[in-house]
Protein backbone atom coordinates (compact mmCIF):
# COMPACT_ATOMS: atom_id res chain seq x y z
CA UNK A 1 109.09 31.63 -140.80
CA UNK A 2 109.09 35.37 -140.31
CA UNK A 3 107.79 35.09 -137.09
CA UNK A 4 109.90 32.83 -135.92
CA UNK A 5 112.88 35.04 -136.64
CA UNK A 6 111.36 37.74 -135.03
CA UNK A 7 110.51 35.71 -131.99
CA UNK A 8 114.20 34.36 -131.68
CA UNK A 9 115.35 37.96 -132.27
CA UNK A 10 113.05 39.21 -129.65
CA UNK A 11 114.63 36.08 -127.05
CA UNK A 12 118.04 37.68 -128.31
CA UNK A 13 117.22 41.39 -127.32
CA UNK A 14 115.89 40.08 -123.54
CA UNK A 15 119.13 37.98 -123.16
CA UNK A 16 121.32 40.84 -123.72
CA UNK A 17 119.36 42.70 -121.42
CA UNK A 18 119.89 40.12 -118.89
CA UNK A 19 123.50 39.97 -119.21
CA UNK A 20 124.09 43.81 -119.34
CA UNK A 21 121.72 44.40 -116.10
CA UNK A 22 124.47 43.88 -113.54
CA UNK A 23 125.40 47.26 -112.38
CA UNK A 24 128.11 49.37 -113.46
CA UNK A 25 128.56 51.69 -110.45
CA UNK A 26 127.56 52.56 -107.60
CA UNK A 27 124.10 54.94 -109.16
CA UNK A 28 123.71 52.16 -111.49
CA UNK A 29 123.29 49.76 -108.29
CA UNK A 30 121.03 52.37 -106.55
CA UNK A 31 118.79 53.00 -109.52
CA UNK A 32 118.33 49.28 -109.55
CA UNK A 33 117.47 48.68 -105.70
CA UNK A 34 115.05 51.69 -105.79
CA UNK A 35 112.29 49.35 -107.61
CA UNK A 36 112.04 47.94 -104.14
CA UNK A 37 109.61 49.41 -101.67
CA UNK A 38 111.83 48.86 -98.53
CA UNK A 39 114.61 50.04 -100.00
CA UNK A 40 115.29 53.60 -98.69
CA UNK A 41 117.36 56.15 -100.77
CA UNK A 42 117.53 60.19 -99.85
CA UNK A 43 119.66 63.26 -99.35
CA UNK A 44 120.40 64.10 -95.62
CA UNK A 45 121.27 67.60 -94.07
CA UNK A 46 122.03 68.39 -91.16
CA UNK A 47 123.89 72.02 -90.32
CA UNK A 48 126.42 72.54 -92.58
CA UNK A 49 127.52 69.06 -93.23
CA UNK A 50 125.20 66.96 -96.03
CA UNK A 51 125.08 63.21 -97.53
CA UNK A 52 122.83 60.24 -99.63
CA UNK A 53 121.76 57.56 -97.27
CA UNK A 54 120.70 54.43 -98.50
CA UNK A 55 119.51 50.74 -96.71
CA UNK A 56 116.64 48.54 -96.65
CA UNK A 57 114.37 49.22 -93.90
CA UNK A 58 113.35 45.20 -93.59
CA UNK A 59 117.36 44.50 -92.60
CA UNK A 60 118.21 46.84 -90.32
CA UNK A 61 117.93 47.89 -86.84
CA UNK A 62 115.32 50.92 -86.46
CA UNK A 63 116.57 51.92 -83.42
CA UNK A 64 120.66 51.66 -83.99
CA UNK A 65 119.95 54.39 -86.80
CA UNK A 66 117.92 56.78 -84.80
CA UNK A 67 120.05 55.86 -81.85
CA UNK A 68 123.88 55.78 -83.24
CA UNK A 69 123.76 57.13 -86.71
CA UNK A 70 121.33 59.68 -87.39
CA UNK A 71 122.12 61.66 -84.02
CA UNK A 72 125.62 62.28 -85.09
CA UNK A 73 125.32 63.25 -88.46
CA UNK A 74 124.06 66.98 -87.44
CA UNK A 75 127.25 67.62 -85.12
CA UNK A 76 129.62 70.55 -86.77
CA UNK A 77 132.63 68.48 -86.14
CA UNK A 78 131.65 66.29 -89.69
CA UNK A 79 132.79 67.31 -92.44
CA UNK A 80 133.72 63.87 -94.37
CA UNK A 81 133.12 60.23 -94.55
CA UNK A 82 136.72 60.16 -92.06
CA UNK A 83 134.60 62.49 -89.52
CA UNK A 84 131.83 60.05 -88.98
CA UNK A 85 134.11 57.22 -88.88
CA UNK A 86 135.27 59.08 -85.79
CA UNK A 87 131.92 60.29 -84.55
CA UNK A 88 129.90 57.38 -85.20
CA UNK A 89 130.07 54.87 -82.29
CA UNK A 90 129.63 51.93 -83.83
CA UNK A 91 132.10 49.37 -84.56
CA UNK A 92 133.24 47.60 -87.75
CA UNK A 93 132.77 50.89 -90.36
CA UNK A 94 134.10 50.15 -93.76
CA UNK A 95 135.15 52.55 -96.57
CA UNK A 96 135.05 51.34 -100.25
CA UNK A 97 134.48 51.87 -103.19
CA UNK A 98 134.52 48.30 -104.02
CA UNK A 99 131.07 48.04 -106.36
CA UNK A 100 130.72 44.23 -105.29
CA UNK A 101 131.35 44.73 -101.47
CA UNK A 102 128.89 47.64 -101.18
CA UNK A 103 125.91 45.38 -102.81
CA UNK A 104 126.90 42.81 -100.44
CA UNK A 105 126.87 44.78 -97.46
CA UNK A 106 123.61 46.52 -98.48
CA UNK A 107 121.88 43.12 -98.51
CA UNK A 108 122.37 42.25 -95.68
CA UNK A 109 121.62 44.79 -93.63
CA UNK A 110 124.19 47.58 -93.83
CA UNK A 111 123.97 51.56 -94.02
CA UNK A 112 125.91 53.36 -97.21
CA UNK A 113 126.62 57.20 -96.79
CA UNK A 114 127.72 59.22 -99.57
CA UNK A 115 128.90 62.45 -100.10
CA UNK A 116 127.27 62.93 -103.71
CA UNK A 117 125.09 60.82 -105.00
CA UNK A 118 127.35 60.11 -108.14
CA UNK A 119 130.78 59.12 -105.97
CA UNK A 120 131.37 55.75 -105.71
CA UNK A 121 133.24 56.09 -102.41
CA UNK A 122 131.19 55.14 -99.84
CA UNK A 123 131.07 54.45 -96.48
CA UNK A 124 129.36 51.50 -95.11
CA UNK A 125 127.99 50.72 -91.21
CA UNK A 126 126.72 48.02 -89.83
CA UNK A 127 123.02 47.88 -88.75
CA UNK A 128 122.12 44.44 -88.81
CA UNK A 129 118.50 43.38 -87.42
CA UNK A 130 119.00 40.19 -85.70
CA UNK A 131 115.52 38.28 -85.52
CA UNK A 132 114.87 34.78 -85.09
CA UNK A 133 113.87 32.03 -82.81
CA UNK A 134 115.30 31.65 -79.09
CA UNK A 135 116.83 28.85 -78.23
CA UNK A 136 115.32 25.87 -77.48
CA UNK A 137 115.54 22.06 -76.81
CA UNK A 138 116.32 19.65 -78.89
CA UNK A 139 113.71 17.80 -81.08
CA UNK A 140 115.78 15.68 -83.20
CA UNK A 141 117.95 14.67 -80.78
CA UNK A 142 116.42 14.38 -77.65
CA UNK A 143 118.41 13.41 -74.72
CA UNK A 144 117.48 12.56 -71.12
CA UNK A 145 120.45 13.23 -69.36
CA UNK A 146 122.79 16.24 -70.42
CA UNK A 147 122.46 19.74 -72.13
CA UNK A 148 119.25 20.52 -74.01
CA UNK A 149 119.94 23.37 -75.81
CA UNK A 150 120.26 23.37 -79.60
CA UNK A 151 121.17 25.43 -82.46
CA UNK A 152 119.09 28.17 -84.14
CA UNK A 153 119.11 29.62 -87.72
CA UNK A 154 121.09 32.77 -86.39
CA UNK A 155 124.65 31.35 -87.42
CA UNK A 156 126.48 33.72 -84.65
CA UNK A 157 124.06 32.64 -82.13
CA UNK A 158 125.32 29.33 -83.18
CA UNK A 159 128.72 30.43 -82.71
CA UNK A 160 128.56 31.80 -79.68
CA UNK A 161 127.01 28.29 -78.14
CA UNK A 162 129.85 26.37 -79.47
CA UNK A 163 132.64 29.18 -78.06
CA UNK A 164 130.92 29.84 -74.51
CA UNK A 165 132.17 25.66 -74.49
CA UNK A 166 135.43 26.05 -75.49
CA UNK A 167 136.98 29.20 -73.83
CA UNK A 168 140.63 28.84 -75.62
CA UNK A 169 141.81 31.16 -78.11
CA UNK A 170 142.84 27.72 -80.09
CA UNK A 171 138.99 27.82 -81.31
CA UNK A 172 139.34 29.05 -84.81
CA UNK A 173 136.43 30.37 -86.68
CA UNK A 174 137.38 30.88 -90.73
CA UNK A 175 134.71 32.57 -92.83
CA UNK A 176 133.49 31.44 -96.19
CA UNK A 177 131.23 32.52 -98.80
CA UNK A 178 129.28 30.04 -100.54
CA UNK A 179 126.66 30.78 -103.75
CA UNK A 180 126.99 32.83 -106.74
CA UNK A 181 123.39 34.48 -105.85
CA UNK A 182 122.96 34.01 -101.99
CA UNK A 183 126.41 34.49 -101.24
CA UNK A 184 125.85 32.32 -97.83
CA UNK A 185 128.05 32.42 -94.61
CA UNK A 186 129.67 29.23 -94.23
CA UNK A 187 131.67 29.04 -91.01
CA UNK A 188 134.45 26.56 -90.38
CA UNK A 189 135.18 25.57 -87.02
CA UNK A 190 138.12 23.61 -85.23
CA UNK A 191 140.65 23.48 -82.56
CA UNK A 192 144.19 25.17 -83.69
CA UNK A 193 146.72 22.53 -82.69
CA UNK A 194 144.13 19.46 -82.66
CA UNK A 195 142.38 19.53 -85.82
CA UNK A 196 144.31 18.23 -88.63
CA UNK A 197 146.50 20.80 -91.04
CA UNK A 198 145.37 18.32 -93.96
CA UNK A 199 141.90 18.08 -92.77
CA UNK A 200 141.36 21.89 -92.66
CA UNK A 201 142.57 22.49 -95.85
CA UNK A 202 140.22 19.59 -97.53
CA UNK A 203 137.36 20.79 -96.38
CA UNK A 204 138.37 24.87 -97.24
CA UNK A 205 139.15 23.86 -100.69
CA UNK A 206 135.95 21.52 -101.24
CA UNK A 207 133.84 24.60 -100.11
CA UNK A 208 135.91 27.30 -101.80
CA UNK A 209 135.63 25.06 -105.09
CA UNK A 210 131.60 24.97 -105.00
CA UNK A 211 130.01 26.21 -108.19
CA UNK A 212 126.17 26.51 -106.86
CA UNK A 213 123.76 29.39 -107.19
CA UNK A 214 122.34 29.53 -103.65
CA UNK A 215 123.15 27.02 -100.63
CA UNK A 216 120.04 25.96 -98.54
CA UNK A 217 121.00 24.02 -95.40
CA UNK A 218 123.81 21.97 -94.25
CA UNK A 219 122.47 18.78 -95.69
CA UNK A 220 122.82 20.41 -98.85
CA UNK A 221 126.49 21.46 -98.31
CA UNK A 222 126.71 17.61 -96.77
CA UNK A 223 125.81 16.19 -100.11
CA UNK A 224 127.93 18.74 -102.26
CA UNK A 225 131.52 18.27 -100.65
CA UNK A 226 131.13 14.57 -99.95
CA UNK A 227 133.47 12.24 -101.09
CA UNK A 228 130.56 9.79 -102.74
CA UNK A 229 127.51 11.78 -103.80
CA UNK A 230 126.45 8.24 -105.64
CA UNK A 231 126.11 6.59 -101.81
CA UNK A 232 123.13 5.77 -99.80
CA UNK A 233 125.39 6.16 -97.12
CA UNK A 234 125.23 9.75 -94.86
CA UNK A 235 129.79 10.08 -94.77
CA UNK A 236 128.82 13.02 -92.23
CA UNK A 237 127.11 13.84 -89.40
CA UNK A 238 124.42 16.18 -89.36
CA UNK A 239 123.81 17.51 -85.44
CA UNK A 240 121.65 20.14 -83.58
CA UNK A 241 123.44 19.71 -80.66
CA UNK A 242 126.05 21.91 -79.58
CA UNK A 243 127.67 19.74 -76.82
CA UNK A 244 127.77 17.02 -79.65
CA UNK A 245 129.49 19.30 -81.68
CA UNK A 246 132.09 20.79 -78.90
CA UNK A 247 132.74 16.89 -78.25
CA UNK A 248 133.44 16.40 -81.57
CA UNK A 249 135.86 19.25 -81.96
CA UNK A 250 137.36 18.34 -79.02
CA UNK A 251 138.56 14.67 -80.65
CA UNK A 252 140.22 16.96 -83.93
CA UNK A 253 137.07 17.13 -86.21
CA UNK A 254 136.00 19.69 -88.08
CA UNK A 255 132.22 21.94 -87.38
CA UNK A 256 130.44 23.41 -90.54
CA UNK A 257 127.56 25.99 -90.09
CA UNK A 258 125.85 27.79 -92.54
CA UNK A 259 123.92 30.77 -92.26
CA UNK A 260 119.91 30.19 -91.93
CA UNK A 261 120.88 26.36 -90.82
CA UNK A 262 119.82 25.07 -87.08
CA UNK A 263 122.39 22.12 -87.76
CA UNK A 264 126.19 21.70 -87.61
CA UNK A 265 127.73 19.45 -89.65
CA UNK A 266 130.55 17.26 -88.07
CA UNK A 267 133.55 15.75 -90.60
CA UNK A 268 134.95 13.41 -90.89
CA UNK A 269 132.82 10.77 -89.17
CA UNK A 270 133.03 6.95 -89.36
CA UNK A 271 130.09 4.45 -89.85
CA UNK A 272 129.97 3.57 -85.75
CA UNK A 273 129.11 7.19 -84.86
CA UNK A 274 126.22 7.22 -86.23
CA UNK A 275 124.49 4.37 -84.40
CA UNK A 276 126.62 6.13 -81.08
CA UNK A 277 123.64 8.23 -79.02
CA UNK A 278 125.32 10.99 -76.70
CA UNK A 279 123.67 10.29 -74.00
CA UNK A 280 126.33 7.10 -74.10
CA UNK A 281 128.37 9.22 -72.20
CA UNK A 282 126.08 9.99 -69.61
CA UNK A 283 125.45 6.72 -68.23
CA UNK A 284 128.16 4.21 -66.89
CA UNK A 285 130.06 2.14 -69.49
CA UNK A 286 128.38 -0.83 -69.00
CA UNK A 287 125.13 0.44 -70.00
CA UNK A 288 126.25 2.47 -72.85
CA UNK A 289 128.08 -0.62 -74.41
CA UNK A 290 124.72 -2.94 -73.78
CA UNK A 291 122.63 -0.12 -75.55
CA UNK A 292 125.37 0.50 -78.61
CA UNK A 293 125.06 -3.29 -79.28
CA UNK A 294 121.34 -3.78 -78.98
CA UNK A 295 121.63 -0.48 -81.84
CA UNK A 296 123.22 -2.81 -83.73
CA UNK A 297 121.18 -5.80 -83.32
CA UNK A 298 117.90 -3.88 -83.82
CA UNK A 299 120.09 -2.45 -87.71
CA UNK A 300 120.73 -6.23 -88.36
CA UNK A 301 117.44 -7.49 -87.44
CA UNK A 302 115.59 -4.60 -89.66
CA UNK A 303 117.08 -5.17 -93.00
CA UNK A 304 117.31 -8.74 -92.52
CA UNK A 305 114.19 -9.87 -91.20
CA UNK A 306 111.33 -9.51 -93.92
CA UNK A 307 114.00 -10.67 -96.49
CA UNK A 308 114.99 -13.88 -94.32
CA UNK A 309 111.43 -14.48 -94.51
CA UNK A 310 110.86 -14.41 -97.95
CA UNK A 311 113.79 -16.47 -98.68
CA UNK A 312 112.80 -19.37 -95.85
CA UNK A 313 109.34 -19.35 -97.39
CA UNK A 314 110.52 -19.20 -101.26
CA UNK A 315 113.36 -21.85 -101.14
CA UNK A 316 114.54 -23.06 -97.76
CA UNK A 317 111.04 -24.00 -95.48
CA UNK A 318 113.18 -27.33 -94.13
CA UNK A 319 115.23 -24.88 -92.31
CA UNK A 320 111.35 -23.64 -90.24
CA UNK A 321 110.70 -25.99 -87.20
CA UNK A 322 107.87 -28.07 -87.85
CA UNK A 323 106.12 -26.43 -84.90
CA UNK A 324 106.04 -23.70 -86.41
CA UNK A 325 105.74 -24.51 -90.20
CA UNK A 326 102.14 -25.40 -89.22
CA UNK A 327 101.34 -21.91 -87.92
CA UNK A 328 103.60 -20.28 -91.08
CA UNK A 329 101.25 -22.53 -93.87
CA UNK A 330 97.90 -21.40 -91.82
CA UNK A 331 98.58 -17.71 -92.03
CA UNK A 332 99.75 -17.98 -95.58
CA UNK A 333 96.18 -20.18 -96.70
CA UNK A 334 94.84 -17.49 -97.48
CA UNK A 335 97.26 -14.56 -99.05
CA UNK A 336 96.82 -14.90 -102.98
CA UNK A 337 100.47 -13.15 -103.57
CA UNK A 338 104.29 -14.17 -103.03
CA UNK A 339 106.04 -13.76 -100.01
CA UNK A 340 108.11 -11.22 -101.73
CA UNK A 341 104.66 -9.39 -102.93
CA UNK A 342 103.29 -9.48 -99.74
CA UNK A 343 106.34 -8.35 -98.05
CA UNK A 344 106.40 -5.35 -100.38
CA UNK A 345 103.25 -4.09 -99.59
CA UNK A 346 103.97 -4.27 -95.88
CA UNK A 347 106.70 -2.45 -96.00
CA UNK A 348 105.71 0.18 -98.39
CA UNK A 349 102.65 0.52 -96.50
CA UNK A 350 104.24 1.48 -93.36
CA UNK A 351 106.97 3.94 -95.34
CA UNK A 352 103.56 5.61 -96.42
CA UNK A 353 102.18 5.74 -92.74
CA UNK A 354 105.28 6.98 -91.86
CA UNK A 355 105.62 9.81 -94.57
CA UNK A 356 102.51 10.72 -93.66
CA UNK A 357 102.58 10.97 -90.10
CA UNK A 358 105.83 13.09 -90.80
CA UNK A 359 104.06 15.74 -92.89
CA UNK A 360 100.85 15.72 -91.18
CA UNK A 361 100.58 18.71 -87.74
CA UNK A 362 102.33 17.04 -85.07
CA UNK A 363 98.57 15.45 -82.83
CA UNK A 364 97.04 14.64 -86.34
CA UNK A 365 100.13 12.75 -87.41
CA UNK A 366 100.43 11.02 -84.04
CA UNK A 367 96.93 9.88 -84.58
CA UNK A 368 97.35 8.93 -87.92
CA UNK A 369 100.20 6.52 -87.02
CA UNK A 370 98.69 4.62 -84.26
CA UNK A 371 95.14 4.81 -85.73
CA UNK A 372 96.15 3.87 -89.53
CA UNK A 373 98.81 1.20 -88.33
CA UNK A 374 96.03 -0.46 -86.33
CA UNK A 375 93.57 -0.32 -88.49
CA UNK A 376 95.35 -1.50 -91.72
CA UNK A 377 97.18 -3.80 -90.39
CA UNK A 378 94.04 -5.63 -89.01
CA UNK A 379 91.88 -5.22 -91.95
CA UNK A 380 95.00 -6.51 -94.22
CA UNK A 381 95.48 -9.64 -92.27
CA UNK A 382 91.49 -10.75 -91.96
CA UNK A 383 91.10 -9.49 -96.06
CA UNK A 384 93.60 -12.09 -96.47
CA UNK A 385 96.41 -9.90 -98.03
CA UNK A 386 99.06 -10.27 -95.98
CA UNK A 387 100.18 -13.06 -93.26
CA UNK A 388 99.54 -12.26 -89.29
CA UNK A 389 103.41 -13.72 -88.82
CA UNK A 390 104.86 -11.18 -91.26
CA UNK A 391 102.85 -8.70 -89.85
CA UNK A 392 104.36 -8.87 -86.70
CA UNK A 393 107.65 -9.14 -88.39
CA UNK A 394 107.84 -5.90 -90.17
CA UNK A 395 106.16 -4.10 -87.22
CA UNK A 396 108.91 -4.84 -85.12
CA UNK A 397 112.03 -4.46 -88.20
CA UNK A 398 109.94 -1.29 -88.54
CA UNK A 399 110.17 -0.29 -84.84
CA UNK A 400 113.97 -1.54 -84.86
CA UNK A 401 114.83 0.87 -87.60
CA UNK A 402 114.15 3.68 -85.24
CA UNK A 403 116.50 2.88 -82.97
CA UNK A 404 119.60 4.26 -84.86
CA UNK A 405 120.02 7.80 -83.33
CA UNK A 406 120.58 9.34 -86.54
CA UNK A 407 117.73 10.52 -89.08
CA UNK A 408 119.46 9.87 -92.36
CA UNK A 409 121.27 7.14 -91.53
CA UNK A 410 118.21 5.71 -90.02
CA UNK A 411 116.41 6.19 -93.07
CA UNK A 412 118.83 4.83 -95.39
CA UNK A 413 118.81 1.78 -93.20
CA UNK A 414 114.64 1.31 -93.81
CA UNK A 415 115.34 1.77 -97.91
CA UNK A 416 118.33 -0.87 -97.46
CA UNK A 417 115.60 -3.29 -96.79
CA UNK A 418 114.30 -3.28 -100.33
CA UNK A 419 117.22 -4.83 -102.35
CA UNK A 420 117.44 -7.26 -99.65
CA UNK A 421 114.06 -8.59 -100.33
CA UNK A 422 114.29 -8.49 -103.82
CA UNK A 423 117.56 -10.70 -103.80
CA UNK A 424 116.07 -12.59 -101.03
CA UNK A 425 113.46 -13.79 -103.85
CA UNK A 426 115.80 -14.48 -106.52
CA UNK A 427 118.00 -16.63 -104.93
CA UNK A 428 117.34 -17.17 -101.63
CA UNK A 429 119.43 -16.90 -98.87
CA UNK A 430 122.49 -16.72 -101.39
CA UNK A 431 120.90 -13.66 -102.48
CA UNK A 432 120.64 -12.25 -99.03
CA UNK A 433 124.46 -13.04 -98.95
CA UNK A 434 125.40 -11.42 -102.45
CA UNK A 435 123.57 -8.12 -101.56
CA UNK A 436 124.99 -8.22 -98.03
CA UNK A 437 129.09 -8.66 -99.56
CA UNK A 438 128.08 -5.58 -102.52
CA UNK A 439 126.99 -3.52 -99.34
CA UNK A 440 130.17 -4.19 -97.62
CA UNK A 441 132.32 -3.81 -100.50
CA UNK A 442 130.40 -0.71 -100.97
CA UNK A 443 131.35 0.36 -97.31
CA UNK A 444 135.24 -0.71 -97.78
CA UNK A 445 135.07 2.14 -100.37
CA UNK A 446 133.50 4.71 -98.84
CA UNK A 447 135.26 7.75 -97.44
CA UNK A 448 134.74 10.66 -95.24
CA UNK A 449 137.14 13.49 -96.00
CA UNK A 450 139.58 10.85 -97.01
CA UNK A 451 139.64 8.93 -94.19
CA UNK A 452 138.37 5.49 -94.23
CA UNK A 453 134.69 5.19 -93.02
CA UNK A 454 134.09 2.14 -91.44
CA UNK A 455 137.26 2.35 -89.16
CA UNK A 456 138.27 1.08 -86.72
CA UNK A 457 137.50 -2.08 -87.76
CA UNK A 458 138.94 -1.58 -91.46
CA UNK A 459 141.67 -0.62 -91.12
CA UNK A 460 141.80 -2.30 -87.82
CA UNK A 461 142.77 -0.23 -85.07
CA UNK A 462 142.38 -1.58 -81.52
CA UNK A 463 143.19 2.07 -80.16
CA UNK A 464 139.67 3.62 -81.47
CA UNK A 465 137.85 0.23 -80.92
CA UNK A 466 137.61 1.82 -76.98
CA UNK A 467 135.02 4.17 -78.31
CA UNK A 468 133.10 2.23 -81.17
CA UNK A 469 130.73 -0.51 -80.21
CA UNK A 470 131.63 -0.73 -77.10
CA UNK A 471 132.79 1.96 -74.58
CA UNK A 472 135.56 1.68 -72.23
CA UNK A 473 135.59 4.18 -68.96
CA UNK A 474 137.15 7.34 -69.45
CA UNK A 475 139.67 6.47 -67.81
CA UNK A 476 141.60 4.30 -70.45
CA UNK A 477 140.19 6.88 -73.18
CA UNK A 478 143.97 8.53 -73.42
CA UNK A 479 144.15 8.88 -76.96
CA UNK A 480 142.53 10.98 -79.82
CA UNK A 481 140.72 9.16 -82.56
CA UNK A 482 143.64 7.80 -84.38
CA UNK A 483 141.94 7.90 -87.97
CA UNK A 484 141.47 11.89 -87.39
CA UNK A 485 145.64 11.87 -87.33
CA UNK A 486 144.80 15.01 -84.82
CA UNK A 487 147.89 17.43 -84.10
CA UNK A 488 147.64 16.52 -79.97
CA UNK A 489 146.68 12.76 -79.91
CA UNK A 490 146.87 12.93 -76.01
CA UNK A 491 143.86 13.68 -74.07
CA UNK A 492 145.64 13.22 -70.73
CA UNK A 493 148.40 11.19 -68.63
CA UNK A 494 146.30 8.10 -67.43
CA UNK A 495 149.28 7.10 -65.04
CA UNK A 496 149.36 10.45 -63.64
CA UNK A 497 145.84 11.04 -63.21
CA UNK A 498 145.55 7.78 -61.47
CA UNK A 499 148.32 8.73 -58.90
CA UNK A 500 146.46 12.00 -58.13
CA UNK A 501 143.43 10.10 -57.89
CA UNK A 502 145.04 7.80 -55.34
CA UNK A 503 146.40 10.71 -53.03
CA UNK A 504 143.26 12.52 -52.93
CA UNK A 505 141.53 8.56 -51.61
CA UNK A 506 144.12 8.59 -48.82
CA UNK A 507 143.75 12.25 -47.82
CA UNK A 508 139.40 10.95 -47.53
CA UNK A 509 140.59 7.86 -45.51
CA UNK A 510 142.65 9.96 -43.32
């Protein structure tokens, strides 16, 4: 008993240590960051003027000290923390002697001068060391035809891709800070004028209310501000494209980066954009609307297939054509399990080939994909565990499922095919049909930033139907997404383009 007291006494002392180990003042704060071996802290004179210098080496720029700081500092015109403000030529300078602002500053990559080590007024310059990858193409996203740059982790490199696209001083940029430790950039991004006043201010105040320690990656902000955490459903889009992002903003939406994140993330979004490729709008119309349909199609035909199966086989085989009923009972002579059984392991064992192949190096997962499809799927079939027919079923649902554009929503479409099964054996093809109304009811509910998700086709809206499954020219594309109530909902004056159009054919006949 006595040592337990002393033990709990002992947890008392350590966590009133922890809570009374947040700095105090500015020495306090310096005392603190000296425990780190990049952290560089020491007097500097130079003629008659001296002053404490203190940054981490690791954040900033070696050569913007020695270049644009250091240099300076031994002229005879300083005197004060005002002089170098003057002297200095570097942009940005901040004096304080705001305790939280100079810890922020000095983390990431700032310079504090001091007159005496003891004063907490300081003066702060920017030295930030900017490192990262250059920018590349686009893996995710690959596209054919178009742009193939894509975002980095650098969020103003990021920035700077989306702006050099929309030259107008309309493109607004508002600055947020997100975690109570990391204390993450979060950028939003819109169109002054366009974007909608009610929009903005949803998606400021869902970030602004976040009560999180650290913030990893857009997906994670995705998942915190959505309207339906509960939902298999992605209510956002998650993009590394740039040129999918300026198109976005263009139509009203919204653009969230976050620091350290190669992805933007695109709100509100319906549930047709995210079977909507956009390279759609770099082929003819015709094409584009054959490909968004056989997208859909392909989504049907995955999470219905291996369940329609198991129902036909459990309860409904007079619906199978007796031609083929004869090649369904020959491959099935020899499985020992259920349809639904067998289905199961089918599909799980291509979620594992797929998992796998995604975590393997890039050649050894390729070659794990093909090699271990192959080869289990043949040895499964002649060991008499699973049919040839459903085989070749969930191969192709498999292959279908890959068709949707987007990752997550692709992936939530392969885990949709699950419950279908599983109802599929209970009750047949009624069960099919009670898990396909929940899903819809589900999707009736869902919201993205308050608007509805699957619109346009609840709440009907023929207006945005242009640019949903199917895709009209550009030329009868007038309008703005009406569910984004933007502040402009004219793109441009069809009848007057048109007219210009027509003069401009007689001046070529002429």
């Amino acid at each position: 008993m006595l040592w337990f007291k002393k033990e709990k006494e002992k947890e008392k002392i350590n966590t009133d240590t922890r809570k009374t180990d947040h700095p105090k003042n500015v020495r306090h704060l310096l005392n603190q960051l000296k425990r780190n071996p990049d952290f560089v802290h020491y007097k500097h004179v130079g003629g008659s003027f001296s002053c404490w210098i203190s940054f981490f080496s690791s954040l900033i720029n070696d050569e913007s000290i020695h270049r644009d700081v250091l240099p300076f500092l031994y002229s005879d015109k300083i005197r004060s923390l005002d002089d170098i403000r003057k002297n200095v030529p570097i942009e940005k300078m901040i004096r304080t002697s705001d305790l939280k602002e100079i810890q922020t500053k000095l983390m990431v990559g700032f310079i504090l001068i001091q007159i005496r080590e003891n004063s907490n007024n300081a003066l702060l310059i920017p030295s930030v060391l900017r490192e990262g990858r250059q920018i590349e193409k686009s893996e995710v996203e690959t596209s054919i035809i178009g742009a193939k740059e894509a975002f980095v982790e650098a969020i103003d490199t990021n920035i700077s891709l989306i702006r050099k696209r929309i030259p107008i001083p309309q493109f607004t940029v508002e600055e947020l800070r997100v975690g109570k430790i990391s204390n993450t950039r979060v950028c939003l991004t819109y169109i002054d004028g366009i974007a909608n006043e009610e929009n903005i201010n949803t998606a400021r105040q869902r970030i602004k209310d976040l009560e999180i320690d650290h913030l990893i990656d857009t997906s994670a902000l995705s998942q915190l501000i959505s309207d339906n955490a509960r939902s298999p459903f992605p209510v956002f889009i998650d993009t590394e494209r740039p040129d999918r992002t300026t198109a976005g903003l263009y139509e009203g939406k919204i653009a969230v980066l976050v620091d350290g994140s190669p992805n933007a993330l695109i709100i509100p979004t319906t549930l047709v954009e995210f079977f909507n490729a956009f390279d759609d709008y770099f082929v003819v119309w015709h094409f584009a609307t054959a490909y968004r349909l056989l997208r859909l199609f392909a989504v049907a035909f995955s999470v219905l297939s291996s369940a329609t199966y198991v129902a036909v086989l459990s309860f409904h085989y007079q619906l199978v054509p007796t031609d083929l009923l004869g090649a369904l009972i020959t491959s099935r002579s020899v499985v020992p399990f259920s349809p639904m059984v067998e289905a199961l392991i089918l599909e799980i064992m291509i979620e594992l080939l797929r998992e796998a192949g995604a975590r393997l190096p890039t050649k050894v997962g390729q070659t794990m994909g093909i090699v271990g499809g192959i080869v289990i799927g043949t040895a499964s079939v002649q060991a008499g565990l699973t049919s040839n027919v459903l085989l070749i079923l969930v191969a192709m649902s498999a292959l279908a499922a890959f068709t949707t554009p987007n990752y997550k929503m692709g992936t939530t479409i392969r885990f949709l095919r699950f419950p279908f099964i599983v109802a599929a054996n209970i009750w047949g093809l009624l069960g099919i049909t009670v898990c396909f109304t929940f899903f819809v009811c589900h999707l009736l509910r869902l919201t993205s930033l308050g608007r509805p998700f699957i619109e346009p086709i609840y709440p009907l809206r023929l207006i945005d139907l242009k640019d949903s499954f199917i895709r009209f020219p550009y030329s009868h594309q007038t309008e703005r997404p009406m569910f984004l109530r933007p502040g402009d909902p004219s793109r441009f004056d069809y009848k007057r383009s048109k007219k210009r159009a027509g003069i401009q054919q007689n001046d070529i006949d002429e």
